[in-house]
N, C-alpha and C. Protein backbone atom coordinates (compact mmCIF):
# COMPACT_ATOMS: atom_id res chain seq x y z
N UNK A 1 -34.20 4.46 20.24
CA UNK A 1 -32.98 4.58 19.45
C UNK A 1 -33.22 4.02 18.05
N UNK A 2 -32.63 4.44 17.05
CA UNK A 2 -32.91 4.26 15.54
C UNK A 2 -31.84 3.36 15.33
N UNK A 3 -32.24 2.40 14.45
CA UNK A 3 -31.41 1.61 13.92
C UNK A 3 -29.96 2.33 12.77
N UNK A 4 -30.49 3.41 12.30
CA UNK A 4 -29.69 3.94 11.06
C UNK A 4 -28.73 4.37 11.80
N UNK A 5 -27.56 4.66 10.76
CA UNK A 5 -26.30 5.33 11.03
C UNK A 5 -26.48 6.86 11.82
N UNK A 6 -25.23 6.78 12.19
CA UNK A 6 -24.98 8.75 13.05
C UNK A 6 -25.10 9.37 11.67
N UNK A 7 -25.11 10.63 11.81
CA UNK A 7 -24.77 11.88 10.66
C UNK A 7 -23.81 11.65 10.31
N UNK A 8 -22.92 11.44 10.93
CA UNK A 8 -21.92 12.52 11.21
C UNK A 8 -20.92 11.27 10.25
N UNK A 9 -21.59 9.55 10.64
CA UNK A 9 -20.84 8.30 9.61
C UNK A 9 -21.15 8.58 8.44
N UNK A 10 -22.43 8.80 8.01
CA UNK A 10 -23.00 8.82 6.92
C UNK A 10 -22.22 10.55 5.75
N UNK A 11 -22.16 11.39 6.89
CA UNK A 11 -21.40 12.39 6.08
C UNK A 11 -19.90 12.50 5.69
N UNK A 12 -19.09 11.16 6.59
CA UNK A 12 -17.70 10.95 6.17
C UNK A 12 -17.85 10.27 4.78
N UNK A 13 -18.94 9.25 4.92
CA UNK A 13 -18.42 8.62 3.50
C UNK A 13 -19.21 8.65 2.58
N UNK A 14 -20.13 9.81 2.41
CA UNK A 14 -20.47 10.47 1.31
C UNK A 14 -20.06 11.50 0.61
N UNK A 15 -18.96 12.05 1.28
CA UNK A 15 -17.90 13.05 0.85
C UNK A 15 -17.31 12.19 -0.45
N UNK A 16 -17.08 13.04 -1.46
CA UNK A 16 -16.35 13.34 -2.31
C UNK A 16 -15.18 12.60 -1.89
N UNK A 17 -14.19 12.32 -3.26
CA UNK A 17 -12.89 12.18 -2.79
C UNK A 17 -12.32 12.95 -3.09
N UNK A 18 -12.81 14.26 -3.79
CA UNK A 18 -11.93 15.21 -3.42
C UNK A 18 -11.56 15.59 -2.07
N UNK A 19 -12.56 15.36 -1.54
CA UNK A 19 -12.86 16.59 0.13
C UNK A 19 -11.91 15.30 0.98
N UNK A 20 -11.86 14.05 1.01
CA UNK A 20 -11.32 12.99 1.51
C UNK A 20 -9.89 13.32 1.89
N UNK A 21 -9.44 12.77 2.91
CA UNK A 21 -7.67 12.86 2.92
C UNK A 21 -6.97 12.05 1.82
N UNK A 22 -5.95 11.91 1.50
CA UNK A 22 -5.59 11.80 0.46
C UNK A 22 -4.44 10.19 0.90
N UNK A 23 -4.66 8.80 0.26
CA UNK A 23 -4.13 8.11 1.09
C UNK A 23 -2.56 8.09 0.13
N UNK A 24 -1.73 7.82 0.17
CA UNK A 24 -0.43 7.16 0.37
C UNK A 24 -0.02 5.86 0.34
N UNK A 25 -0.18 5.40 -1.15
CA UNK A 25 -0.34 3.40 -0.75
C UNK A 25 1.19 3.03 -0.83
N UNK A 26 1.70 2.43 -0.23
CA UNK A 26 2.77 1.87 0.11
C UNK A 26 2.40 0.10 -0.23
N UNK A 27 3.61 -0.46 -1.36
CA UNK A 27 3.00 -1.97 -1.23
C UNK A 27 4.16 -2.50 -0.10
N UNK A 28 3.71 -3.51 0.67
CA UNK A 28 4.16 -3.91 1.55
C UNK A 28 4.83 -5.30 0.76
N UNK A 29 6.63 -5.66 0.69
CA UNK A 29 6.32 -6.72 0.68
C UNK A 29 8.04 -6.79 0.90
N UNK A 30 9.25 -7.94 0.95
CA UNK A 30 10.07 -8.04 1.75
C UNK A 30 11.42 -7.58 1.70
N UNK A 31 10.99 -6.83 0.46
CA UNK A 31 12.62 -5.91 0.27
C UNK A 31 12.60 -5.26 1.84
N UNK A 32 14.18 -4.36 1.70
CA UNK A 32 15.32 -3.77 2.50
C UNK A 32 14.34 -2.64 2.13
N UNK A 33 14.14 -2.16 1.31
CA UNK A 33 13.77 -1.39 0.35
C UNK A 33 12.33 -0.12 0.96
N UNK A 34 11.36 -1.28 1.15
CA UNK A 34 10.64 -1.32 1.65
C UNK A 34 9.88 -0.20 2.59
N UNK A 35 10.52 -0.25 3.89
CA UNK A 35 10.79 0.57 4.72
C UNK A 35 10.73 1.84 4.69
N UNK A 36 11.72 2.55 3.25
CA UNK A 36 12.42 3.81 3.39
C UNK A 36 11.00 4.28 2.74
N UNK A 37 10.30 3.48 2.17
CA UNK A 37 8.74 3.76 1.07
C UNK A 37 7.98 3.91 2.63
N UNK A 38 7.71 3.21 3.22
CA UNK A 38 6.81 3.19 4.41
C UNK A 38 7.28 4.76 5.59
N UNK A 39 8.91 4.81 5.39
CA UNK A 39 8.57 6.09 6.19
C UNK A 39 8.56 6.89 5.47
N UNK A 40 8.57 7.39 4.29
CA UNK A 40 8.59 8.57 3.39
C UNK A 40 6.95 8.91 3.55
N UNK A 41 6.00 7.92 2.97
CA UNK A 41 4.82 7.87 3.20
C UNK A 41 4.51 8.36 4.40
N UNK A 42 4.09 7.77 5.48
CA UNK A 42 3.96 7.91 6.90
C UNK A 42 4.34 9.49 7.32
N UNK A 43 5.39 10.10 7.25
CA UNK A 43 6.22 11.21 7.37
C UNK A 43 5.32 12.65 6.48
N UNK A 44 5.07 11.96 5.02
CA UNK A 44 4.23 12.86 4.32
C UNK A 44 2.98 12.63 4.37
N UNK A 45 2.30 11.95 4.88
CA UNK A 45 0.74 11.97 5.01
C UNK A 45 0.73 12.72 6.58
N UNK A 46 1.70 12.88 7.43
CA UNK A 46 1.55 13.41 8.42
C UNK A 46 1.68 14.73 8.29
N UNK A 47 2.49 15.39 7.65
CA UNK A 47 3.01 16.62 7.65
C UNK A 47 1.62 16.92 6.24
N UNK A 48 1.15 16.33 5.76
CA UNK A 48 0.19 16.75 4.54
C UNK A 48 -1.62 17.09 5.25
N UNK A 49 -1.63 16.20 5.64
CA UNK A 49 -3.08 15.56 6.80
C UNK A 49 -3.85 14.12 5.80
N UNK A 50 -2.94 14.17 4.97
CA UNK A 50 -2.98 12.80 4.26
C UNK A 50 -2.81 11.72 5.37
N UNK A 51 -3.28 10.33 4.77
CA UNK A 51 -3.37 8.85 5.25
C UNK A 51 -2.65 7.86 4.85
N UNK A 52 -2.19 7.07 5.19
CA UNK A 52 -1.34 5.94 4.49
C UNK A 52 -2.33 4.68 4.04
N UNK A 53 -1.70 4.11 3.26
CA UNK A 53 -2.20 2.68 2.72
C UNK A 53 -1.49 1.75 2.46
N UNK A 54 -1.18 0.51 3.04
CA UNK A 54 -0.87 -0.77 2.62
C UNK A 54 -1.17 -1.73 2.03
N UNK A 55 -0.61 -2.42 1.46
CA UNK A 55 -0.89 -3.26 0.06
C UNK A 55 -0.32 -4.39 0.02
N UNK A 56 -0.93 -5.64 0.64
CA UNK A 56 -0.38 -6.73 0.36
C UNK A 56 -0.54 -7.49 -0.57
N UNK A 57 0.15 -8.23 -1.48
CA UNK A 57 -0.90 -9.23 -2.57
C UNK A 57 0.32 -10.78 -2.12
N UNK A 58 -0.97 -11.33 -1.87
CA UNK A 58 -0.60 -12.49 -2.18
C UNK A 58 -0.88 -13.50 -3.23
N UNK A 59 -0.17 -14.41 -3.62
CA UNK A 59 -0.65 -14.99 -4.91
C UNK A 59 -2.03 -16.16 -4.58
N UNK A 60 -3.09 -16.26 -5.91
CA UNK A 60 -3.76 -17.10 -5.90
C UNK A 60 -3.08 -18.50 -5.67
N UNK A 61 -4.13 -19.33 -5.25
CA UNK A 61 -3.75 -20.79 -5.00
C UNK A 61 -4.05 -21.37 -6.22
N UNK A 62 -3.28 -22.16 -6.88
CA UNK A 62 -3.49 -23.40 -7.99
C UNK A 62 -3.78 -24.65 -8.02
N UNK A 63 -3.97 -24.89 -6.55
CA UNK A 63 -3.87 -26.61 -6.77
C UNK A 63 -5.16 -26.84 -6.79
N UNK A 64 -5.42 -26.78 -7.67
CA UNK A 64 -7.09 -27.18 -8.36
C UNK A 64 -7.10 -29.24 -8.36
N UNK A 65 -6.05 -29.72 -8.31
CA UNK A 65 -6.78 -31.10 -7.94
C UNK A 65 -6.91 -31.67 -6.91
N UNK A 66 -5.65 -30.72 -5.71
CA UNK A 66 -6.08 -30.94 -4.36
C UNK A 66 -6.83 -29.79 -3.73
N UNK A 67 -7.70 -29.97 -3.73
CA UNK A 67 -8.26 -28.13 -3.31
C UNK A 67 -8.13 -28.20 -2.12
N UNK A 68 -8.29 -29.30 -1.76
CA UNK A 68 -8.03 -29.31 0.54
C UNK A 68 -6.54 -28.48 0.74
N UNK A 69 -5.61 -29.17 -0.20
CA UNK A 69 -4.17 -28.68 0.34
C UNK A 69 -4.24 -27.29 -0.32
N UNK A 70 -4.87 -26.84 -1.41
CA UNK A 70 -4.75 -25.12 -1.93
C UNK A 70 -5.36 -24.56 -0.50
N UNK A 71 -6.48 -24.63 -0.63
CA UNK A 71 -7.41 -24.17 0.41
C UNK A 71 -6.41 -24.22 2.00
N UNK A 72 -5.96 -25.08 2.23
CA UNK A 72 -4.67 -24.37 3.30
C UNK A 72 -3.73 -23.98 3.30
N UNK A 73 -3.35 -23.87 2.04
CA UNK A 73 -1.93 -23.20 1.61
C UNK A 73 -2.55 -21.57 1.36
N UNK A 74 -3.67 -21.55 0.85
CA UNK A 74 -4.23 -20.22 1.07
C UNK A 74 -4.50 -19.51 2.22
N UNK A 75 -5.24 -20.12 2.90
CA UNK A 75 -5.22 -19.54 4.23
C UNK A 75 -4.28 -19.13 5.14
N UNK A 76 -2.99 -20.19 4.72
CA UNK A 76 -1.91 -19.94 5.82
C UNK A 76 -1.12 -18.62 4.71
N UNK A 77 -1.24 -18.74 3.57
CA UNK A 77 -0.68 -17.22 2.88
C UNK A 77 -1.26 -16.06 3.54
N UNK A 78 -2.79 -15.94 3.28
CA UNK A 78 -3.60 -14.97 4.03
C UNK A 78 -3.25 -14.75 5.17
N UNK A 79 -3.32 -15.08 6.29
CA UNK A 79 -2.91 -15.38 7.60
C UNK A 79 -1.27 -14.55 7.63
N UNK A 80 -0.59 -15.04 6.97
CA UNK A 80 0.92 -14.39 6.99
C UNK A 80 1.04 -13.29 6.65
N UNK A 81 0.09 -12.96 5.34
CA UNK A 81 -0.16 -11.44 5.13
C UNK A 81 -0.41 -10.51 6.14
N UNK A 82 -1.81 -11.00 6.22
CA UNK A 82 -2.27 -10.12 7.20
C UNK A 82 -1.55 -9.84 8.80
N UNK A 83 -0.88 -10.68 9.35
CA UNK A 83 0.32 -10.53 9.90
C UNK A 83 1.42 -9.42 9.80
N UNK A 84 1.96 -9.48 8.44
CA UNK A 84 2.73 -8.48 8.10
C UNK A 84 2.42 -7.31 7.92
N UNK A 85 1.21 -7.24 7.22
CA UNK A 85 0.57 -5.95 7.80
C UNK A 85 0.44 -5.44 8.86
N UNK A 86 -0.46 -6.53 9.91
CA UNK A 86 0.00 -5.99 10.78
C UNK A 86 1.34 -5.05 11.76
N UNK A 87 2.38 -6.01 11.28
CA UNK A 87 3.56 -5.43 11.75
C UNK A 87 3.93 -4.26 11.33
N UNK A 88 3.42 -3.71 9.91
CA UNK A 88 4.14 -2.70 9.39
C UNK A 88 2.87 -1.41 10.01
N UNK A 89 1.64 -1.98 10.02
CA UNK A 89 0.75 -1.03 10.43
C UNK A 89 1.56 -0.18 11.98
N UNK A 90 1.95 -1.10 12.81
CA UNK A 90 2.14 -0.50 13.64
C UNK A 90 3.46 0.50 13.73
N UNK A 91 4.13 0.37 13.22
CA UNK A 91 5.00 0.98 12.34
C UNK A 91 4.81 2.29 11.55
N UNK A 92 3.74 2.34 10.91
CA UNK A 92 2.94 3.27 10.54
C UNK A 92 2.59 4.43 11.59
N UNK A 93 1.76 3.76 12.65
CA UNK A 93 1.13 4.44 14.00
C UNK A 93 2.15 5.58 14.46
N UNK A 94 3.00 4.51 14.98
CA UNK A 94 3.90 5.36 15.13
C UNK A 94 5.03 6.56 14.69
N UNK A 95 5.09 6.47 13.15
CA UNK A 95 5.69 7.32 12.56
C UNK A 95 4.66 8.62 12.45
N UNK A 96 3.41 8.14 11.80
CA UNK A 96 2.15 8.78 11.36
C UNK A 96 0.94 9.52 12.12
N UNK A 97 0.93 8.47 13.34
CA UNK A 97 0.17 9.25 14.42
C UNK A 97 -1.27 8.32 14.15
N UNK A 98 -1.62 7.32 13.41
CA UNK A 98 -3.12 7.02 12.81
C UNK A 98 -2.89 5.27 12.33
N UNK A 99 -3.82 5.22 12.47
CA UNK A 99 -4.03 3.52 12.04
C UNK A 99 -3.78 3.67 10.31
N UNK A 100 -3.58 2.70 9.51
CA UNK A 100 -2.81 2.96 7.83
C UNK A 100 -4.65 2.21 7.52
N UNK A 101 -4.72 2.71 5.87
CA UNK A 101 -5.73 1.62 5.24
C UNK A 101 -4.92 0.39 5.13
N UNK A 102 -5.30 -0.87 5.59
CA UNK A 102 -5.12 -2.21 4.88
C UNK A 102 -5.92 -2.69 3.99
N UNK A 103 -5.10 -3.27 2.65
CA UNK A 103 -5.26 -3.92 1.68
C UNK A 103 -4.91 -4.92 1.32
N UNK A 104 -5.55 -6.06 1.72
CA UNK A 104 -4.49 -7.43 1.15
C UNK A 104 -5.39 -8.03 -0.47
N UNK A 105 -4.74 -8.34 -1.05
CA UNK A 105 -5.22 -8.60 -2.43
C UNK A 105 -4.39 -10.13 -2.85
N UNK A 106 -5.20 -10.79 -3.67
CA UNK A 106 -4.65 -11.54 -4.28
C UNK A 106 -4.54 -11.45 -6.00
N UNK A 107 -3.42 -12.06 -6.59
CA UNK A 107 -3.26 -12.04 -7.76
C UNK A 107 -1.65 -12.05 -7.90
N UNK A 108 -1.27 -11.23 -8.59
CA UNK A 108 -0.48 -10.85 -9.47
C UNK A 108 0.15 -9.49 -9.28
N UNK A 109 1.43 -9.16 -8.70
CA UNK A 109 1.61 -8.18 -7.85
C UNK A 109 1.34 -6.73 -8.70
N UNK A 110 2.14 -6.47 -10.09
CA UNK A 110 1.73 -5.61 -10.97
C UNK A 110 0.38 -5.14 -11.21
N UNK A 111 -0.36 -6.42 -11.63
CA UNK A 111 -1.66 -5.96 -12.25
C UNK A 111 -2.37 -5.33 -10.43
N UNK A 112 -2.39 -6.10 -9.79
CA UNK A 112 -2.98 -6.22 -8.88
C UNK A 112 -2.80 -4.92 -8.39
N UNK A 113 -1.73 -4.16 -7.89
CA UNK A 113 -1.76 -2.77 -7.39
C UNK A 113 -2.62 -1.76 -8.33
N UNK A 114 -2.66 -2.24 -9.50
CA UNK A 114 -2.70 -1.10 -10.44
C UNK A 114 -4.39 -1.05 -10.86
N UNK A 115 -4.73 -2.61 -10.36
CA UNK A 115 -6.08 -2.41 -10.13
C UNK A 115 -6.80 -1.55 -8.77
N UNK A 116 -5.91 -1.51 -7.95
CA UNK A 116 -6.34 -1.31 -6.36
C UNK A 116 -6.35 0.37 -6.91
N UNK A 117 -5.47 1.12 -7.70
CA UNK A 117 -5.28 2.24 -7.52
C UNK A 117 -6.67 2.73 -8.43
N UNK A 118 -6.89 2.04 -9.62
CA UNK A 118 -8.20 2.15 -10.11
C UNK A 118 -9.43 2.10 -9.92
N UNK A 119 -9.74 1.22 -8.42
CA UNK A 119 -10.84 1.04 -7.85
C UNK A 119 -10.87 2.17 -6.82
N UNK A 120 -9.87 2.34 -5.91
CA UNK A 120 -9.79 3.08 -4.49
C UNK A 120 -9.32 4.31 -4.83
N UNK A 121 -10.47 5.43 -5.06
CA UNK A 121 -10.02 6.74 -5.62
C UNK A 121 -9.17 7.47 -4.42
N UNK A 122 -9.85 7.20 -3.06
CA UNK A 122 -8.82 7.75 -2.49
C UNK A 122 -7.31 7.87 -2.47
N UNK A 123 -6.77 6.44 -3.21
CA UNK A 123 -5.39 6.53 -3.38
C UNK A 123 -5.10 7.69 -4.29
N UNK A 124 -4.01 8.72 -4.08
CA UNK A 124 -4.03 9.65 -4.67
C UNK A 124 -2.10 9.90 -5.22
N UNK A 125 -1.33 8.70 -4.29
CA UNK A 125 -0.03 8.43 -4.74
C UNK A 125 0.28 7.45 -4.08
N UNK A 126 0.71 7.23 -5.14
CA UNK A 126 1.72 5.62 -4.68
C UNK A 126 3.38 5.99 -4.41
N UNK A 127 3.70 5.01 -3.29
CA UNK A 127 5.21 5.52 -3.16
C UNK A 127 5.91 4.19 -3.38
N UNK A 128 6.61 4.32 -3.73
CA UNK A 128 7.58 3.16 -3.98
C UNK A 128 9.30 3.43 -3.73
N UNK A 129 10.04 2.72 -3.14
CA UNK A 129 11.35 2.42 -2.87
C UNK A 129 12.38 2.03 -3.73
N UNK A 130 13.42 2.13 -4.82
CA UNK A 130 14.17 1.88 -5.58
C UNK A 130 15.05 0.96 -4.89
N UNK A 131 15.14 -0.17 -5.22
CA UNK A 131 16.28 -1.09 -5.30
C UNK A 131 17.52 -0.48 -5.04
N UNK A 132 18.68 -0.44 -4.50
CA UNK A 132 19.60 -0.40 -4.07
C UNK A 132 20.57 -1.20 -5.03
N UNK A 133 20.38 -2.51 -5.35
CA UNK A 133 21.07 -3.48 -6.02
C UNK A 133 21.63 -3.24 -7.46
N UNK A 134 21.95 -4.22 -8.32
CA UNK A 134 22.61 -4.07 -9.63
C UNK A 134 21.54 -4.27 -10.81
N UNK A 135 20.65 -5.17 -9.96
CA UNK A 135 19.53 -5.48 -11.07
C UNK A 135 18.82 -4.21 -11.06
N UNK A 136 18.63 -3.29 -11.05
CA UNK A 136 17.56 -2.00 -11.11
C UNK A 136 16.92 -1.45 -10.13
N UNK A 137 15.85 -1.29 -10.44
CA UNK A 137 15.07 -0.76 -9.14
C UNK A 137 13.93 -1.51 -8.74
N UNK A 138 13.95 -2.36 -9.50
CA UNK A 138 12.87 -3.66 -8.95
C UNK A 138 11.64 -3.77 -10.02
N UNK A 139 11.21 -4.94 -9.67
CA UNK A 139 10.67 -5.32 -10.74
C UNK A 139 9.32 -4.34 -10.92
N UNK A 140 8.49 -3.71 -9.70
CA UNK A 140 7.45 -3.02 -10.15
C UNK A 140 7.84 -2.10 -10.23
N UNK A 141 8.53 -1.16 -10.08
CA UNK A 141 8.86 -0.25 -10.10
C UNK A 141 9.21 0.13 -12.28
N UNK A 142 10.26 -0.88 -12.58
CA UNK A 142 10.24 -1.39 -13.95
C UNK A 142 8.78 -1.32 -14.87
N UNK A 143 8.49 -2.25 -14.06
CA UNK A 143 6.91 -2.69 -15.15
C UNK A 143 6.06 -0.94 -14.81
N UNK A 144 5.94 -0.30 -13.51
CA UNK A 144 5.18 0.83 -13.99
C UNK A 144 5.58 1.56 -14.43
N UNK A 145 7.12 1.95 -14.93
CA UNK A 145 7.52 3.39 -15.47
C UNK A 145 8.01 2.47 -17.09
N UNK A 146 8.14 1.33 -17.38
CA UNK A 146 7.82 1.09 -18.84
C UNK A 146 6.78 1.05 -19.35
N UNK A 147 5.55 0.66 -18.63
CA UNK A 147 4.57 -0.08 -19.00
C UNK A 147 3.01 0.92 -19.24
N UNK A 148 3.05 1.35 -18.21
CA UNK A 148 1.74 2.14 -17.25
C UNK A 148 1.92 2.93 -16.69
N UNK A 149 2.78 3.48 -16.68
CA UNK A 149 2.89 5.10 -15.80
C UNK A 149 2.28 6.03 -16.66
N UNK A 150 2.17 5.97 -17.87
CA UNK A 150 1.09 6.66 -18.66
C UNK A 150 -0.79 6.95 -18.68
N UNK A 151 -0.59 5.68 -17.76
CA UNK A 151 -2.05 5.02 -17.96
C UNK A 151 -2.40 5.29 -16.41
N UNK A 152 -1.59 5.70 -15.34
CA UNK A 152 -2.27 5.49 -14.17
C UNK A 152 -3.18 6.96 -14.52
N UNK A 153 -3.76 6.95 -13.26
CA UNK A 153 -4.33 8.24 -12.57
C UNK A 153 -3.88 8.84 -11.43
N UNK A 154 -2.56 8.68 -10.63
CA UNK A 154 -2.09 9.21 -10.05
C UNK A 154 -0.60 9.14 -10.19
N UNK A 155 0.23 9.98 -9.22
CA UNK A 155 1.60 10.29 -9.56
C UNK A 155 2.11 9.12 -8.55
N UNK A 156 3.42 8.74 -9.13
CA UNK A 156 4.31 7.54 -8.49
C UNK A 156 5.40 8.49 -7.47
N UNK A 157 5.86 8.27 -6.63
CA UNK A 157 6.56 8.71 -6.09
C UNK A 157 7.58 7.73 -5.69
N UNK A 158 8.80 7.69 -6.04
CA UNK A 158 9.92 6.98 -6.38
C UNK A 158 11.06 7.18 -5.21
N UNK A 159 11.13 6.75 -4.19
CA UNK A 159 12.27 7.51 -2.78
C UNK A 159 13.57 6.31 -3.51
N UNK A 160 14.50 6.96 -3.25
CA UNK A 160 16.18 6.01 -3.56
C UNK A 160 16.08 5.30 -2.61
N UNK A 161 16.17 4.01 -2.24
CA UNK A 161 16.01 2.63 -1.28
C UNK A 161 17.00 2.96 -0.42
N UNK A 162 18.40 3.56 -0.54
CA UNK A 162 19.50 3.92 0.31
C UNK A 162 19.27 4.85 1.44
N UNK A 163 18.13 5.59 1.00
CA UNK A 163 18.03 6.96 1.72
C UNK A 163 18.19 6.68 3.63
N UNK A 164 18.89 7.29 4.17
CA UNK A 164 18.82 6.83 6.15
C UNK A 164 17.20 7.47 6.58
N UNK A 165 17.06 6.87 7.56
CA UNK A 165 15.91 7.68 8.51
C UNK A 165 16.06 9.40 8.53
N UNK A 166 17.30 9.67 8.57
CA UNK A 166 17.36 11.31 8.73
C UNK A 166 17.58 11.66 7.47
N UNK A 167 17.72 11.35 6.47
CA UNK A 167 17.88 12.01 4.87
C UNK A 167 16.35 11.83 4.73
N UNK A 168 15.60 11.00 5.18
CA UNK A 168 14.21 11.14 4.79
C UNK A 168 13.39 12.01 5.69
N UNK A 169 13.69 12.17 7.12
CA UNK A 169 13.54 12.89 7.91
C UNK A 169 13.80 14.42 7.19
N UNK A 170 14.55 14.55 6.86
CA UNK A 170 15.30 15.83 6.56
C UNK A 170 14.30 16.50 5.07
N UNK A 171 14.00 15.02 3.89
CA UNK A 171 13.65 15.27 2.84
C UNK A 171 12.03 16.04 3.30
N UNK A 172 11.24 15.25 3.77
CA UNK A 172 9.90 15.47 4.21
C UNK A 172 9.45 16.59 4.65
């Protein structure tokens, strides 16, 4: 038996991203909001043969003079992330039929997606959920259609946060 990869690994991920399914990043994080982004996604990567993607960012640690207490305040962030991912992954499964990409990132929630979409060509749309509330439609949502929606490389896809399971059902 040979140590090297099958064909058949080696020919998935030397494909092009054109030829690639097309993922669907959804950022995961604790709006109401949330959700209606995760099944819109899920719903259209299924009916497309597209993939979903999740996106957690959590923030860097600062306590640079206690680094013992950063260093576990980090971990237990990480740890919670990846948690929530979890939860929403499965969530995913089931709407979607397929395990989602996970992404947990740290930084800065803006920059940070907008780097993920620049590195990971497969992302090919981002979906995002509109605020419901008085303040707008949320803060990233804001910062990419003032800021950088010019500058991405893929299209935003914007669902109204109100939408029910069957108006999205229905939309898809």
């Amino acid at each position: 038996m040979s140590d090297s990869p099958s064909p058949d690994i080696e020919a998935s991920n030397d494909k092009p991203a054109t030829e690639r399914s097309a993922v669907f990043l959804v950022v995961v994080d604790n709006s109401p909001e949330m959700r209606v982004a995760l099944r819109w996604a899920s719903l259209r990567a299924r009916r497309t043969g597209g993939r979903v993607g999740l996106v957690r960012v959590i923030r860097e640690a600062d306590f640079q003079h206690w680094a013992a207490v950063g260093n576990l305040m980090q971990f237990e962030a990480r740890e919670e992330a990846e948690q929530l991912l979890q939860e929403h992954a499965s969530e995913v499964m089931r709407l979607y039929g397929g395990m989602p990409v996970l992404y947990l990132r740290e930084g800065e929630t803006k920059s940070a997606v907008v780097d993920l979409i620049q590195e990971e060509k497969d992302i090919r749309i981002l979906v995002l959920a509109a605020s419901t509330g008085r303040r707008g439609p949320g803060p990233l949502i804001t910062h990419l259609t003032k800021k950088v929606i010019g500058q991405l490389r893929i299209p935003v896809t914007i669902v109204p946060g109100g939408l029910t399971d069957d108006q999205i059902d229905t939309l898809v």
